[in-house]
Structure formats: structure tokens, C-alpha cells
C-alpha atoms as a PDB file:
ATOM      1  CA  UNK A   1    -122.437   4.105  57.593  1.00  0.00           C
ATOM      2  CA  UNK A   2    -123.945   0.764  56.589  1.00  0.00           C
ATOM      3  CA  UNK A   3    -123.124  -2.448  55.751  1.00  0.00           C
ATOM      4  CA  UNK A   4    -124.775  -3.361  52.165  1.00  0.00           C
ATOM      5  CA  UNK A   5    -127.461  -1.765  53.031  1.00  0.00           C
ATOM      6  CA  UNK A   6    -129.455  -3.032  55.550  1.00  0.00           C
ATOM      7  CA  UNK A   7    -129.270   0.234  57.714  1.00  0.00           C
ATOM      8  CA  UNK A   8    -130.648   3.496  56.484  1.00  0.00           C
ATOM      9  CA  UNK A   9    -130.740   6.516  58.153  1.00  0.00           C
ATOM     10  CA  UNK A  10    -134.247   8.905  57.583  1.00  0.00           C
ATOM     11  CA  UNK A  11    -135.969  11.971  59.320  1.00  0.00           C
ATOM     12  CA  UNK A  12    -137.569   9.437  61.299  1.00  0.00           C
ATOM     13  CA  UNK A  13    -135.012   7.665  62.915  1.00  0.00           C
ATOM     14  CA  UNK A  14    -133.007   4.625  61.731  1.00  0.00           C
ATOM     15  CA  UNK A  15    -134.193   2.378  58.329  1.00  0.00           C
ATOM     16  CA  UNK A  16    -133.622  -1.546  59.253  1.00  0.00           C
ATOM     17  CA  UNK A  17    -134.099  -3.852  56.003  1.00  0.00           C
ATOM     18  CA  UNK A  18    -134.616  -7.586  57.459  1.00  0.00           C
ATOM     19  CA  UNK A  19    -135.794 -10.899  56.023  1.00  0.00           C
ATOM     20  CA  UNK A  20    -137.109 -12.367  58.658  1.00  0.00           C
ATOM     21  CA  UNK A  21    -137.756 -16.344  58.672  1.00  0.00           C
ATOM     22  CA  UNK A  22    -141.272 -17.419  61.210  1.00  0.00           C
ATOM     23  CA  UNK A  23    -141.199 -20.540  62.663  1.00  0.00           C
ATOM     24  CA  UNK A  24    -137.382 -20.859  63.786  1.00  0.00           C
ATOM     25  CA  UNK A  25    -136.995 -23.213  66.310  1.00  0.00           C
ATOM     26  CA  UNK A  26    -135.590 -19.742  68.522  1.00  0.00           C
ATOM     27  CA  UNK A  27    -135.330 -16.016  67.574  1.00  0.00           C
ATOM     28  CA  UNK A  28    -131.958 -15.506  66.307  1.00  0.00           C
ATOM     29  CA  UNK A  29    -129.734 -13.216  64.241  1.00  0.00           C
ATOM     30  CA  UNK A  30    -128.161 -15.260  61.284  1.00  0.00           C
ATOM     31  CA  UNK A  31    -126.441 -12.166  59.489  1.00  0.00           C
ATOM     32  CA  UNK A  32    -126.218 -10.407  56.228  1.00  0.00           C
ATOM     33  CA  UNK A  33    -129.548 -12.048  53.827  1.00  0.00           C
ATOM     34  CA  UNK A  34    -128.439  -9.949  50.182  1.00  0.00           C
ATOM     35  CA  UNK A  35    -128.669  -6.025  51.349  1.00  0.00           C
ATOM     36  CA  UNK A  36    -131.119  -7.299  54.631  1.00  0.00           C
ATOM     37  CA  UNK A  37    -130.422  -8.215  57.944  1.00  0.00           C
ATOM     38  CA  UNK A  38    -131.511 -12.348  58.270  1.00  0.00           C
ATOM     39  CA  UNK A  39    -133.943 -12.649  61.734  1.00  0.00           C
ATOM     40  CA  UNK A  40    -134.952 -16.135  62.621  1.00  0.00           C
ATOM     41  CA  UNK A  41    -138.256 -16.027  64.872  1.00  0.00           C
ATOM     42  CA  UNK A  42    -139.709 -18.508  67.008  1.00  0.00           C
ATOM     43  CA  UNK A  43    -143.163 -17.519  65.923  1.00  0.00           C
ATOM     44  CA  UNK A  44    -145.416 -18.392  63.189  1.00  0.00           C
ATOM     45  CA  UNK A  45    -146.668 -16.681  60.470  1.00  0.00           C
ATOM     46  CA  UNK A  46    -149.929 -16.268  61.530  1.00  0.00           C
ATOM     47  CA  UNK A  47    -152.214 -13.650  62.963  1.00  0.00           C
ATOM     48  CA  UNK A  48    -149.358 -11.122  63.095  1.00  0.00           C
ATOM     49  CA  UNK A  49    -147.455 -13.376  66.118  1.00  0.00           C
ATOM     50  CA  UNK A  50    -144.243 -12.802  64.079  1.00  0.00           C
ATOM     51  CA  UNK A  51    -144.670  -9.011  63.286  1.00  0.00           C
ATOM     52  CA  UNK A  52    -145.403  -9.047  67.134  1.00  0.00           C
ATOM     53  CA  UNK A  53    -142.095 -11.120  67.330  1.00  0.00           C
ATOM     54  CA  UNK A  54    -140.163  -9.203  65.582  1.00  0.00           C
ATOM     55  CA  UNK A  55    -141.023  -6.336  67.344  1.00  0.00           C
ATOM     56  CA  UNK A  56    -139.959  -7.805  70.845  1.00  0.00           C
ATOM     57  CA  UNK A  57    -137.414  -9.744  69.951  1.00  0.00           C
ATOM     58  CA  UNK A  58    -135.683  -6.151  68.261  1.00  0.00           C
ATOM     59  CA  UNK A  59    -136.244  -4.349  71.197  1.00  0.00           C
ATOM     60  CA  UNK A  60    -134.996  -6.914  73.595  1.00  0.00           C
ATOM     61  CA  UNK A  61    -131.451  -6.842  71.437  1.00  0.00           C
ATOM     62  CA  UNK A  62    -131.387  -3.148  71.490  1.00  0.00           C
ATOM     63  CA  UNK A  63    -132.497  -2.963  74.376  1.00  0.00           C
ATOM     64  CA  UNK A  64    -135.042  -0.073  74.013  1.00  0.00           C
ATOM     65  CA  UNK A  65    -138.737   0.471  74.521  1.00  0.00           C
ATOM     66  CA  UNK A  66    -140.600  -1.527  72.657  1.00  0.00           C
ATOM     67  CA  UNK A  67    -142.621   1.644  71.424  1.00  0.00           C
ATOM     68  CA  UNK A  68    -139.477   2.765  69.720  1.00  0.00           C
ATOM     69  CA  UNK A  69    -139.834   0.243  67.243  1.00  0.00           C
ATOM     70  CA  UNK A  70    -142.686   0.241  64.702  1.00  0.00           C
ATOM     71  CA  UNK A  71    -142.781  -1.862  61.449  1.00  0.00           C
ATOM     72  CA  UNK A  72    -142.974   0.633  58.481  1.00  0.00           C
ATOM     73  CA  UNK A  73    -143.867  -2.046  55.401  1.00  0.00           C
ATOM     74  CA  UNK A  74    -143.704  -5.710  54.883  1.00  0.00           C
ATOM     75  CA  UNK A  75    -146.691  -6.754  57.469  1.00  0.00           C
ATOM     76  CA  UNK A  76    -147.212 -10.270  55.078  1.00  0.00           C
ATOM     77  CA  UNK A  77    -144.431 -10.519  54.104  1.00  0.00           C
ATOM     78  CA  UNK A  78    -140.416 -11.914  54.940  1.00  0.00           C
ATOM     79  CA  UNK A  79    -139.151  -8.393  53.401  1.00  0.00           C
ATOM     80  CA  UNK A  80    -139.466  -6.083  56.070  1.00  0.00           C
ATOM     81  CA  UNK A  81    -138.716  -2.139  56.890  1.00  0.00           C
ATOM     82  CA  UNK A  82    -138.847  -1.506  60.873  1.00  0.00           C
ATOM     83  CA  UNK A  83    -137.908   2.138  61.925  1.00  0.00           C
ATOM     84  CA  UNK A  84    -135.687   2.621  65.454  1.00  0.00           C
ATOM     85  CA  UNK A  85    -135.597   5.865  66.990  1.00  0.00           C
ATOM     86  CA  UNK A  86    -133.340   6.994  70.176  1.00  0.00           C
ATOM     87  CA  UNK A  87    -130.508   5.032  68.276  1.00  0.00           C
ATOM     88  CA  UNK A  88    -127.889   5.903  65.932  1.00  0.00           C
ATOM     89  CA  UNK A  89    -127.316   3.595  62.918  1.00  0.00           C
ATOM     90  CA  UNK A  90    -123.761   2.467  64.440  1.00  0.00           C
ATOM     91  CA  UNK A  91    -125.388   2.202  67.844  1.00  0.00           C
ATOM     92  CA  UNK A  92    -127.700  -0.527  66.311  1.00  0.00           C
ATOM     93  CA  UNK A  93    -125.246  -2.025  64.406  1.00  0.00           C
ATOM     94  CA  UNK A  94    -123.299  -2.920  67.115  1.00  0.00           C
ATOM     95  CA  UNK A  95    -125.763  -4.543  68.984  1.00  0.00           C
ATOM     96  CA  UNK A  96    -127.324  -6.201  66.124  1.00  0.00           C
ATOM     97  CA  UNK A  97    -124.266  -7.438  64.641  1.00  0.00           C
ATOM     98  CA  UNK A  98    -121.227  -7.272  67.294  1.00  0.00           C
ATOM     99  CA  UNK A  99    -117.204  -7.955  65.617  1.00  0.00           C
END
């Protein structure tokens, strides 16, 4: 149901675990980071422009509302928990992470 971790499922929806890089040169999925999904984003670290990001840039690739996504911890820092609802956890995976 998940590859090393990086999706969860809970009561409220789907559990992503990303490390997410600011200041990429473009917002990109590198893959597996440890038990975390690796997110490059061309944003920087400041004044929550990356959490903002993050949040577009995730619903853009899942293409879902971008009120289905809400960061649940990690606002400072590159370890971050963002819930999904209206998806399954292979739903997202595929997207996320196509074979």
C-alpha cells in the first residue's frame, strides 16, 4: 500500500511524507528521499512562497482542488506531512510517481 513509506493512509484522507528542496531552478519530482517523497520547488524559502508552492504545485500533479490539500506539519521546515483527500493512496501514487 506504500512504497517505504512515504504514503500513509488516516481518517483524514491520505498521509504524504516529502522533503521538499526551495529554490530549484523548476518544481519537480526527483523520487524516493529515505521513507519521503523528494519535491524540488521553484520557490524560495521565504515568507511561506514554498509551503504556497508546494501546495500548487501538488495539486496541479494530482490534479485536484487546491483546497484538498492542506500541509499538516513541517511549515519551516524540508520534512513535511501534507494530507490529500478525494484520493486513494494508489490513486496518488500513480500520479506522483508513474512506472
Amino acid at each position: 500500500m506504500n512504497d517505504a513509506g512515504w504514503l500513509q493512509t488516516s481518517h483524514a484522507g491520505v498521509l504524504l511524507n516529502l522533503h521538499v528542496q526551495p529554490g530549484a531552478k523548476r518544481s519537480e519530482i526527483v523520487g524516493l528521499h529515505g521513507s519521503a517523497l523528494k519535491i524540488r520547488l521553484a520557490a524560495p524559502p521565504v515568507d511561506g512562497k514554498a509551503n504556497a508552492c508546494l501546495v500548487n504545485y501538488l495539486a496541479e500533479q494530482l490534479e485536484l482542488p487546491k483546497s484538498s490539500i492542506s500541509l499538516v506539519s513541517g511549515l519551516s521546515s524540508r520534512s513535511k506531512r501534507v494530507a490529500v483527500a478525494l484520493l486513494t493512496a494508489e490513486q496518488i501514487r500513480k500520479r506522483l510517481l508513474p512506472d
